[in-house]
Protein backbone atom coordinates (compact mmCIF):
# COMPACT_ATOMS: atom_id res chain seq x y z
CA UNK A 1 -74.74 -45.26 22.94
CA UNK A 2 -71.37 -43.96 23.69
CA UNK A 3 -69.78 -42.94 26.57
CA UNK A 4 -67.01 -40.13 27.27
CA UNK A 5 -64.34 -40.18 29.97
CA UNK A 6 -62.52 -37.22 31.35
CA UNK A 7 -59.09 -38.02 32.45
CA UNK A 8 -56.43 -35.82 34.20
CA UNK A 9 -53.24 -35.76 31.74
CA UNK A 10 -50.01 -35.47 33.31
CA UNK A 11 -48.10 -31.86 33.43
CA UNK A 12 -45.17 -31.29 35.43
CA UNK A 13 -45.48 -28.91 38.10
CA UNK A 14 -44.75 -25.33 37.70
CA UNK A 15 -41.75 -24.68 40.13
CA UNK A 16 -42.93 -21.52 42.24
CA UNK A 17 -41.04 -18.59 41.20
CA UNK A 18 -38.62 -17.53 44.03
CA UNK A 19 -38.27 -14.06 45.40
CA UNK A 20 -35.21 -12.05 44.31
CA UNK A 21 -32.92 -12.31 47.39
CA UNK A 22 -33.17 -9.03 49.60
CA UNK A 23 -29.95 -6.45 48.36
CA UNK A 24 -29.53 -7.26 44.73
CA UNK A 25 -30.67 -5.18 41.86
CA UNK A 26 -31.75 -7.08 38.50
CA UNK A 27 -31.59 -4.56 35.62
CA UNK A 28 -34.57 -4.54 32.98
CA UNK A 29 -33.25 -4.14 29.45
CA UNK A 30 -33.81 -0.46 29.62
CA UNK A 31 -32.20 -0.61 33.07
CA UNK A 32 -28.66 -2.01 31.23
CA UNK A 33 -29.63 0.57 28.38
CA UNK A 34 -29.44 3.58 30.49
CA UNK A 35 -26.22 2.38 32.66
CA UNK A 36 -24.23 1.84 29.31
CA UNK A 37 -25.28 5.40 27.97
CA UNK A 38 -24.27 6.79 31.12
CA UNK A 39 -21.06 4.96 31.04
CA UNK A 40 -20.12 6.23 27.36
CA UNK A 41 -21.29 9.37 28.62
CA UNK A 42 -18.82 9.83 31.80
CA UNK A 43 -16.03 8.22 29.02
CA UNK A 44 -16.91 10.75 26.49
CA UNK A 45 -16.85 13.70 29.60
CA UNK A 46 -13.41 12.49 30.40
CA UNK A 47 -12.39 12.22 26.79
CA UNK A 48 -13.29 15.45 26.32
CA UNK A 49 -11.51 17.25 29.79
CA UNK A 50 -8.49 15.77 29.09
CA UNK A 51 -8.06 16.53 25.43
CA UNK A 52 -8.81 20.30 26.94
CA UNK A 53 -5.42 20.50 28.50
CA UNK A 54 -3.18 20.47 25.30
CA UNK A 55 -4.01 23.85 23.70
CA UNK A 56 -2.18 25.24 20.89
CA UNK A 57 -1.16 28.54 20.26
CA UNK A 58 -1.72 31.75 17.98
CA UNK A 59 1.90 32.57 18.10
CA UNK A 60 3.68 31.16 15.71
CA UNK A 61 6.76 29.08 16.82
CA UNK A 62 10.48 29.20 16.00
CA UNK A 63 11.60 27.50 13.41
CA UNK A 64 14.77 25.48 13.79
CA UNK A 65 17.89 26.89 11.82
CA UNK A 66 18.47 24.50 8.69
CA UNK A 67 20.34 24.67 5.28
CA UNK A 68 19.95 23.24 2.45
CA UNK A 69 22.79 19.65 1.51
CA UNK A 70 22.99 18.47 -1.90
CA UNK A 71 23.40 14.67 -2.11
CA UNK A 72 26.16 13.68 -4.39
CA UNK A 73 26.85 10.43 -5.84
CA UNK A 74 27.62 7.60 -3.08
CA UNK A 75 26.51 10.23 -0.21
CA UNK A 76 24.67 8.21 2.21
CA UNK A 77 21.92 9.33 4.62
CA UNK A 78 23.98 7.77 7.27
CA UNK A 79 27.06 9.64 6.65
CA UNK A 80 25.52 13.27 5.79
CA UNK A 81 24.25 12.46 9.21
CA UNK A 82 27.73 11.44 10.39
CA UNK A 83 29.23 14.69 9.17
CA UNK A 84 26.99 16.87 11.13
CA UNK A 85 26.20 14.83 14.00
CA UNK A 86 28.37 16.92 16.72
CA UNK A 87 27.78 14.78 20.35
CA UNK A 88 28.45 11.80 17.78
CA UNK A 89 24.83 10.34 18.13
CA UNK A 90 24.37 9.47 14.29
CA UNK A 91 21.21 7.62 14.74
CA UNK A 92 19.16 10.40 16.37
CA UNK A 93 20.84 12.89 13.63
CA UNK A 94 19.28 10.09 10.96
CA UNK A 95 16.53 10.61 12.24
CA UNK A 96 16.03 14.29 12.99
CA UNK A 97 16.81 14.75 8.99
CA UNK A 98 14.20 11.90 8.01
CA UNK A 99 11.63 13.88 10.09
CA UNK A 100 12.57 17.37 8.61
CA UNK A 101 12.41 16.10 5.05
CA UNK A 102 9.41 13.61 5.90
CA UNK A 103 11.40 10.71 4.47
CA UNK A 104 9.80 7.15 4.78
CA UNK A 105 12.99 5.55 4.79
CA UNK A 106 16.89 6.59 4.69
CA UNK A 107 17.60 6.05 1.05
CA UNK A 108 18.44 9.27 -0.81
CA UNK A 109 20.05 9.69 -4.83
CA UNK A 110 22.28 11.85 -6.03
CA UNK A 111 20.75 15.57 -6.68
CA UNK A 112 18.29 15.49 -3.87
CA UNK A 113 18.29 18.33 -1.84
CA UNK A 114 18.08 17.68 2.11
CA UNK A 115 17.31 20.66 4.85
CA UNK A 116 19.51 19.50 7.79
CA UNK A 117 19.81 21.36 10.98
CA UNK A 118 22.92 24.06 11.63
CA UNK A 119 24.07 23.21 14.88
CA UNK A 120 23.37 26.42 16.05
């Protein structure tokens, strides 16, 4: 005949699961879900309120007063900016005429055609 034994095996004790502390939240997943879409939301709001404040026009502007310089052989951007320049501030002129011919960089050859401003 045969006999059978019951036995208790070991297992660790389950630590008792302690109460959240009175005052703090803990977020769910939807919890953190909802406070980042609100977030993106009040970003996107003030995104949106300040972009409202620059507002362009349905008049058309002024445009400046240019003419039209023919670069001749050994003319420099530099010192077609040097001729007109008249408070002596080359640099800015340099780079008022790269922005009103949309230049990438100041080299120019002979037979271009640059609008630079009067100086009226």
């Amino acid at each position: 005949m045969s006999t059978m034994t019951a036995t208790r095996t070991f297992r660790p004790a389950m630590p008792a699961p302690r109460p959240a502390p009175t005052g703090q939240v803990r977020l769910t997943r939807r919890g953190r879900l909802v406070v980042f879409v609100l977030a993106l939301l009040v970003v996107l709001g003030l995104g949106l309120y300040w972009a409202a404040g620059s507002v362009a026009t349905e008049e058309p502007g002024t445009p400046e007063p240019t003419r039209v310089v023919m670069v001749g052989t050994g003319d420099t951007l530099w010192g077609i900016a040097a001729d007109i320049a008249d408070d002596g501030d080359v640099r800015a002129m340099v780079d008022h005429i790269e922005q009103l011919n949309a230049l990438d960089s100041g080299m120019v050859v002979a037979g271009q055609r640059l609008r630079v401003p009067t100086g009226e």
